[in-house]
C-alpha atoms as a PDB file:
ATOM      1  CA  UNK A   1      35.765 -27.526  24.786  1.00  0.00           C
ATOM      2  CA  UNK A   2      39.314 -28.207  25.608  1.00  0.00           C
ATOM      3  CA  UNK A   3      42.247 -27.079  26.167  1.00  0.00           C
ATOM      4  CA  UNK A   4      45.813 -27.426  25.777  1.00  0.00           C
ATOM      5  CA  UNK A   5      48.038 -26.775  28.530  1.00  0.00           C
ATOM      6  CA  UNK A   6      51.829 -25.905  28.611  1.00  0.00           C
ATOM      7  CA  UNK A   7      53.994 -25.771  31.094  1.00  0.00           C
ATOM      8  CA  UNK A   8      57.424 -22.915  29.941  1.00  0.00           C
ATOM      9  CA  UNK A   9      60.125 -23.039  32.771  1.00  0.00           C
ATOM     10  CA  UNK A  10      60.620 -19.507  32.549  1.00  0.00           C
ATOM     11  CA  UNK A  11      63.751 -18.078  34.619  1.00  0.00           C
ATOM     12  CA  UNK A  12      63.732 -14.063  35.756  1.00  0.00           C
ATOM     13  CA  UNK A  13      67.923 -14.123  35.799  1.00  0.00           C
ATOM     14  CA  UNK A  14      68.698 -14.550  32.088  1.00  0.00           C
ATOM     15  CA  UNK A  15      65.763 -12.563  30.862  1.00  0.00           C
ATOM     16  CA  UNK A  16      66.396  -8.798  31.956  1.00  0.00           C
ATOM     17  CA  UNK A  17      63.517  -6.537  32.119  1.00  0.00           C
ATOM     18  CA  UNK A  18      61.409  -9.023  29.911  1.00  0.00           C
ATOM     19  CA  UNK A  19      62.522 -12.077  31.510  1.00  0.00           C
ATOM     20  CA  UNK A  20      61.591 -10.557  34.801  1.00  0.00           C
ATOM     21  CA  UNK A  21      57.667  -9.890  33.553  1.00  0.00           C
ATOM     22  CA  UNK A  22      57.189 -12.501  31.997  1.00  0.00           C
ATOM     23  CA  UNK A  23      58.575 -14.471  35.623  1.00  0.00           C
ATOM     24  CA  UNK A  24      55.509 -12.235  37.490  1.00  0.00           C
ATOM     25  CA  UNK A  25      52.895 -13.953  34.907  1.00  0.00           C
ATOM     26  CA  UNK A  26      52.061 -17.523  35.576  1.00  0.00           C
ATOM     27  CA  UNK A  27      53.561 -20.138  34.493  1.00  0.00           C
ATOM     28  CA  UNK A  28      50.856 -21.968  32.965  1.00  0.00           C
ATOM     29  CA  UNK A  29      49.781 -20.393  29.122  1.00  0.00           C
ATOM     30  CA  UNK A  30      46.399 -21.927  28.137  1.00  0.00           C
ATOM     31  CA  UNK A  31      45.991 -22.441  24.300  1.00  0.00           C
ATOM     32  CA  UNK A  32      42.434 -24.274  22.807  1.00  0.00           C
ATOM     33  CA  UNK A  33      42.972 -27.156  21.533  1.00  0.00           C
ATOM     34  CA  UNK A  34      43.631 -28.274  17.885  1.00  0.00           C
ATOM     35  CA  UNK A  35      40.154 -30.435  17.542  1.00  0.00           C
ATOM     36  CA  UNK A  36      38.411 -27.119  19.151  1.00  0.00           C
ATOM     37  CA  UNK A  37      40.591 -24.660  16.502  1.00  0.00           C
ATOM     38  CA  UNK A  38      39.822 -26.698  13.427  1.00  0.00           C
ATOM     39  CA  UNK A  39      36.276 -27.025  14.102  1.00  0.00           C
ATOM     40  CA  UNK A  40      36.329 -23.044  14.450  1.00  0.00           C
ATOM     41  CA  UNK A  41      38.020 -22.690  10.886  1.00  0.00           C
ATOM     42  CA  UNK A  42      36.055 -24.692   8.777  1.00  0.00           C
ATOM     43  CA  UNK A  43      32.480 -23.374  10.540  1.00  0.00           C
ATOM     44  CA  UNK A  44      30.679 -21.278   7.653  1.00  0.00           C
ATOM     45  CA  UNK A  45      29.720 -18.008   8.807  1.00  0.00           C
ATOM     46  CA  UNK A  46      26.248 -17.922   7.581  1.00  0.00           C
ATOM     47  CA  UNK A  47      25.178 -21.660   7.893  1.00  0.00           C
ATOM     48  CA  UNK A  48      22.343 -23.800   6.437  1.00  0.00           C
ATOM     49  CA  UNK A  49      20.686 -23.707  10.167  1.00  0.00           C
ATOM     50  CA  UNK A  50      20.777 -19.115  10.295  1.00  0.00           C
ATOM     51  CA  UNK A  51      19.802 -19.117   6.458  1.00  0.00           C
ATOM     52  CA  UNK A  52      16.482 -21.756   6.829  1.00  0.00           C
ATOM     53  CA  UNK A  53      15.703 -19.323  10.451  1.00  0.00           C
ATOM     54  CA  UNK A  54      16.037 -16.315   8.330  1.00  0.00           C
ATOM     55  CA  UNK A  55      13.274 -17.853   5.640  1.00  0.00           C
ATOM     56  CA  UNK A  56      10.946 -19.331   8.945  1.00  0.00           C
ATOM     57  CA  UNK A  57      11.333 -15.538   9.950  1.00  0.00           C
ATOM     58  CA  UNK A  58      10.643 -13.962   6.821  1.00  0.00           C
ATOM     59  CA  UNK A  59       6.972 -16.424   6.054  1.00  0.00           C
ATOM     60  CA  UNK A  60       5.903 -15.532   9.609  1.00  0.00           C
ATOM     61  CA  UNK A  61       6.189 -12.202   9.185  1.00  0.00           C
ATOM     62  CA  UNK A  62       4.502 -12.146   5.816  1.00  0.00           C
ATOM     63  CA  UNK A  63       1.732 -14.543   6.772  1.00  0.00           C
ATOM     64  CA  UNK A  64       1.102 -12.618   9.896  1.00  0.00           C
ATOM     65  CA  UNK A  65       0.650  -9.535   7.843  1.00  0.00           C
ATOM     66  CA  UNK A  66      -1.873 -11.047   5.112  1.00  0.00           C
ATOM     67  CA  UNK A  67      -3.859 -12.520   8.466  1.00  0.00           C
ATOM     68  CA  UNK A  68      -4.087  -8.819   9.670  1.00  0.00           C
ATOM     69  CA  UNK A  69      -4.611  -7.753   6.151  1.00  0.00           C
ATOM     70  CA  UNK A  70      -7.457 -10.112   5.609  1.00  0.00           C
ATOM     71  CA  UNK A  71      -8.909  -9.397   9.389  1.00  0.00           C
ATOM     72  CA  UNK A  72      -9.018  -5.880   8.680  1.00  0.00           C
ATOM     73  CA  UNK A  73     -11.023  -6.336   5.378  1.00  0.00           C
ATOM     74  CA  UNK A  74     -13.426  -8.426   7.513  1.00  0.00           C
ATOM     75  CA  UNK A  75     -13.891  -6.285  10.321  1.00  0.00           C
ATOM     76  CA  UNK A  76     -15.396  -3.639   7.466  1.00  0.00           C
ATOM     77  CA  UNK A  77     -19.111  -3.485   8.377  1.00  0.00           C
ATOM     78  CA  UNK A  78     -20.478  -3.583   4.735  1.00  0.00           C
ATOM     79  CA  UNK A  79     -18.448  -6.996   3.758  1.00  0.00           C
ATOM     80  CA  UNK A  80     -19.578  -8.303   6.852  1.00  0.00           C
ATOM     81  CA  UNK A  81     -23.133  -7.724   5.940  1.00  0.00           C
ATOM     82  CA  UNK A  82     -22.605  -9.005   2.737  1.00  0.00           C
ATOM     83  CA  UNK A  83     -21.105 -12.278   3.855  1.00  0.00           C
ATOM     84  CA  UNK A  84     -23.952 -12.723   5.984  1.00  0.00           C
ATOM     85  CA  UNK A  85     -26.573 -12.212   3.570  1.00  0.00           C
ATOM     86  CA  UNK A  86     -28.127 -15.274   1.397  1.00  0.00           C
ATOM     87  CA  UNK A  87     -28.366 -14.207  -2.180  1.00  0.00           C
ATOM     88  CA  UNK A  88     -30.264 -15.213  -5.099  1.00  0.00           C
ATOM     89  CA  UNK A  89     -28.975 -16.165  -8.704  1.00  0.00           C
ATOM     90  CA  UNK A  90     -31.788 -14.778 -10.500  1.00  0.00           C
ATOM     91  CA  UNK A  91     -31.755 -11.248  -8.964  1.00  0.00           C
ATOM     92  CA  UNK A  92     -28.163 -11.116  -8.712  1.00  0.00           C
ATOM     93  CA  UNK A  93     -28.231 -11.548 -12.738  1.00  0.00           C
ATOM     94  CA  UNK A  94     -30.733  -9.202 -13.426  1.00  0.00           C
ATOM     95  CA  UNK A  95     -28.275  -6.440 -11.505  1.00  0.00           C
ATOM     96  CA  UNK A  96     -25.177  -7.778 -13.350  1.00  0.00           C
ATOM     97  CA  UNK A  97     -27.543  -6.916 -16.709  1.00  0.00           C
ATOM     98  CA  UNK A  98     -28.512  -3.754 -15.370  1.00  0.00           C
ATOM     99  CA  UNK A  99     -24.909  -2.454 -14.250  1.00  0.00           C
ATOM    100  CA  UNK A 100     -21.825  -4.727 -15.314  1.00  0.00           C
ATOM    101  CA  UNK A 101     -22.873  -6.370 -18.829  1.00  0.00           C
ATOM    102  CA  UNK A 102     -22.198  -2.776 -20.864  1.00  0.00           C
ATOM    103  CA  UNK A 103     -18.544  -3.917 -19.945  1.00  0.00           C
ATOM    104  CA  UNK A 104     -18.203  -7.411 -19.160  1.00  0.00           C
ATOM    105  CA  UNK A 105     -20.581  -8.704 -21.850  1.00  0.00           C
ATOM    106  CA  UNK A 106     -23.877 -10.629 -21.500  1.00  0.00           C
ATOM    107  CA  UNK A 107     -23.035 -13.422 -20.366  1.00  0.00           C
ATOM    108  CA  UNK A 108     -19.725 -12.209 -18.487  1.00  0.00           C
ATOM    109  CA  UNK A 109     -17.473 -13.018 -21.406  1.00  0.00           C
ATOM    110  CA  UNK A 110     -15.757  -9.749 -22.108  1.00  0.00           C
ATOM    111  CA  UNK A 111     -16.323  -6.854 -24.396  1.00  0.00           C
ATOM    112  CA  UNK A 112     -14.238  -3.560 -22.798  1.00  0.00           C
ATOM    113  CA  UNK A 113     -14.252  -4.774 -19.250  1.00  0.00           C
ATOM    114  CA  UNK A 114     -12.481  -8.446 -18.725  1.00  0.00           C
ATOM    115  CA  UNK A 115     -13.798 -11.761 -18.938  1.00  0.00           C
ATOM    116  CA  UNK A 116     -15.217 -12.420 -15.918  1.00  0.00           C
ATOM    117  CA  UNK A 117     -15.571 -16.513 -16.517  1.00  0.00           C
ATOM    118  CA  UNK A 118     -14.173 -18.476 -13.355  1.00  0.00           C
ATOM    119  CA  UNK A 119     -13.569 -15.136 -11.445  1.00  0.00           C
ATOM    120  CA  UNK A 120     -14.541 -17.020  -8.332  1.00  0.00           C
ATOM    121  CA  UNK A 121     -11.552 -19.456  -8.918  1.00  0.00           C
ATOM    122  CA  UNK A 122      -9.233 -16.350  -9.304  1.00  0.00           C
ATOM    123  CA  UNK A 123     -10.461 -13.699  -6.284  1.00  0.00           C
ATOM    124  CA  UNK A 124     -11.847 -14.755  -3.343  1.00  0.00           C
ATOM    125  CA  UNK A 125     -15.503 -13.227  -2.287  1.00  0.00           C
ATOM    126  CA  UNK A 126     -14.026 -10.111  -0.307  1.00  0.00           C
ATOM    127  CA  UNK A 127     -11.448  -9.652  -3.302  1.00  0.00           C
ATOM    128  CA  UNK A 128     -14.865  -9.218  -5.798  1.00  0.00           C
ATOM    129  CA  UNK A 129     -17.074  -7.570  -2.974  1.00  0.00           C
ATOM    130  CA  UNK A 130     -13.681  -4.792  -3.213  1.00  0.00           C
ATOM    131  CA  UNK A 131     -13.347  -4.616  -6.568  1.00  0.00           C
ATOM    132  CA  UNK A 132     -17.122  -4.228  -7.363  1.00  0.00           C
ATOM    133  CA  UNK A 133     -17.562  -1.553  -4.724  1.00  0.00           C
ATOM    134  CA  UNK A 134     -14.168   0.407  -5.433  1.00  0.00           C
ATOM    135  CA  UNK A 135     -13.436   0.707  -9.072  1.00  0.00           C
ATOM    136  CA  UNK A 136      -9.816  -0.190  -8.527  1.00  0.00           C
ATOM    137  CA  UNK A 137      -8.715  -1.104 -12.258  1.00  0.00           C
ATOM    138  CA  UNK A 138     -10.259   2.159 -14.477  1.00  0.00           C
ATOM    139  CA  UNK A 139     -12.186   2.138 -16.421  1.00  0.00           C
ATOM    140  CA  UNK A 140     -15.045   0.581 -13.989  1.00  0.00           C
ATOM    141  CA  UNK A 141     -16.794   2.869 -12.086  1.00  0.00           C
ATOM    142  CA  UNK A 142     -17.096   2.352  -7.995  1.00  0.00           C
ATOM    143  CA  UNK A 143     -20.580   0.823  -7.797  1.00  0.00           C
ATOM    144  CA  UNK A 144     -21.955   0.188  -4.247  1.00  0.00           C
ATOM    145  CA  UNK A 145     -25.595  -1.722  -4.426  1.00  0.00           C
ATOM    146  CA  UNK A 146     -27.202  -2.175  -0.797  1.00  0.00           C
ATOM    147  CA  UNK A 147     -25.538  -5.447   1.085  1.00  0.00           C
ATOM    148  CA  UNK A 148     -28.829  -7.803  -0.274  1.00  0.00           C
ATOM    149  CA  UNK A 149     -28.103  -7.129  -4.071  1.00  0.00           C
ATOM    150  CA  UNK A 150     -24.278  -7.067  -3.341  1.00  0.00           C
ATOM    151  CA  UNK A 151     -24.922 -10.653  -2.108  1.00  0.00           C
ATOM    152  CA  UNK A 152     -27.154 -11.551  -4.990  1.00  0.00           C
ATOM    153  CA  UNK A 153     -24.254 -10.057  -7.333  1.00  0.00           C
ATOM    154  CA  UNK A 154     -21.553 -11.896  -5.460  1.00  0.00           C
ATOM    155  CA  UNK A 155     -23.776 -15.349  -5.650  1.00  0.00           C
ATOM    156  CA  UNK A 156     -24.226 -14.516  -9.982  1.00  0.00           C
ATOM    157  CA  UNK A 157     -20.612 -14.228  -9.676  1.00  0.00           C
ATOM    158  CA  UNK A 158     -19.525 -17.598  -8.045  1.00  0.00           C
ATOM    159  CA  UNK A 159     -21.888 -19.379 -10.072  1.00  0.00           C
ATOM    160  CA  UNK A 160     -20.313 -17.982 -13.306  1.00  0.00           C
ATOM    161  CA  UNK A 161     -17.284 -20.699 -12.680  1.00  0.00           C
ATOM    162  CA  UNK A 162     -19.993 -23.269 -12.319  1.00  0.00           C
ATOM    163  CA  UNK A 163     -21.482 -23.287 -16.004  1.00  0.00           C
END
């Protein structure tokens, strides 16, 4: 930065009372210079730089709430023994007949309940383990099988997308 010095002969005779203070201050009056004052003018108050930190801010802060989000939901002890668990096409079809296709049709394509063709692609595993065992969108009822046939469901599920 710099500045912009003047030198004002300043005499306490002529002046009277303000003459005489302004004699007292120093001589020297210190202005910023007229590169420094232009540059201050035409700066934007809310610049390209504070509005792209504000966005950076904002996605951390949303990303590091979905991480905790989805770190909670895996810290639950039944989706953990779910994920862990191996399941089997064949039984987990035989409990989607049993419980689901009244709703969701024989072969998953609809009738009350929603298609549920390519579901996989659309929620991930936890996201069906949820909605399975909660009931969130009425009218299915909250349905919680053991964490084996849950895993057998889930497996029926994913391979749904695969046909």
């Amino acid at each position: 930065m710099s500045y912009i010095i003047l030198h004002l002969p300043i005499s306490s005779r002529s002046g009277g009372i303000l003459g005489q203070k302004v004699a007292k201050c120093k001589e020297k009056l210190t202005f910023p210079s007229a590169a420094f004052v232009n540059s201050q003018l035409f700066k934007p108050k809310f610049g390209l730089y504070r509005f792209l930190m504000v966005i950076i801010v904002v996605l951390f802060l949303i990303s590091t709430y979905l991480i905790t989000f989805h770190l909670a939901k895996m810290s639950d002890p039944y989706i953990k023994e779910v994920l862990s668990r191996q399941g089997n096409v064949s039984r987990g079809y035989e409990i989607f007949q049993i419980n689901c296709a009244a709703c969701h049709g024989q072969f998953a394509d609809g009738i009350v309940g929603p298609s549920l063709e390519d579901v996989s692609r659309r929620k991930s595993r936890i996201s069906l383990i949820e909605q399975v065992i909660s009931g969130k969108t009425p009218p299915m009822p909250k349905f919680q099988p053991d964490s084996q046939a849950m895993a057998d469901l889930l497996v029926y599920l994913e391979n749904l997308s695969k046909n």
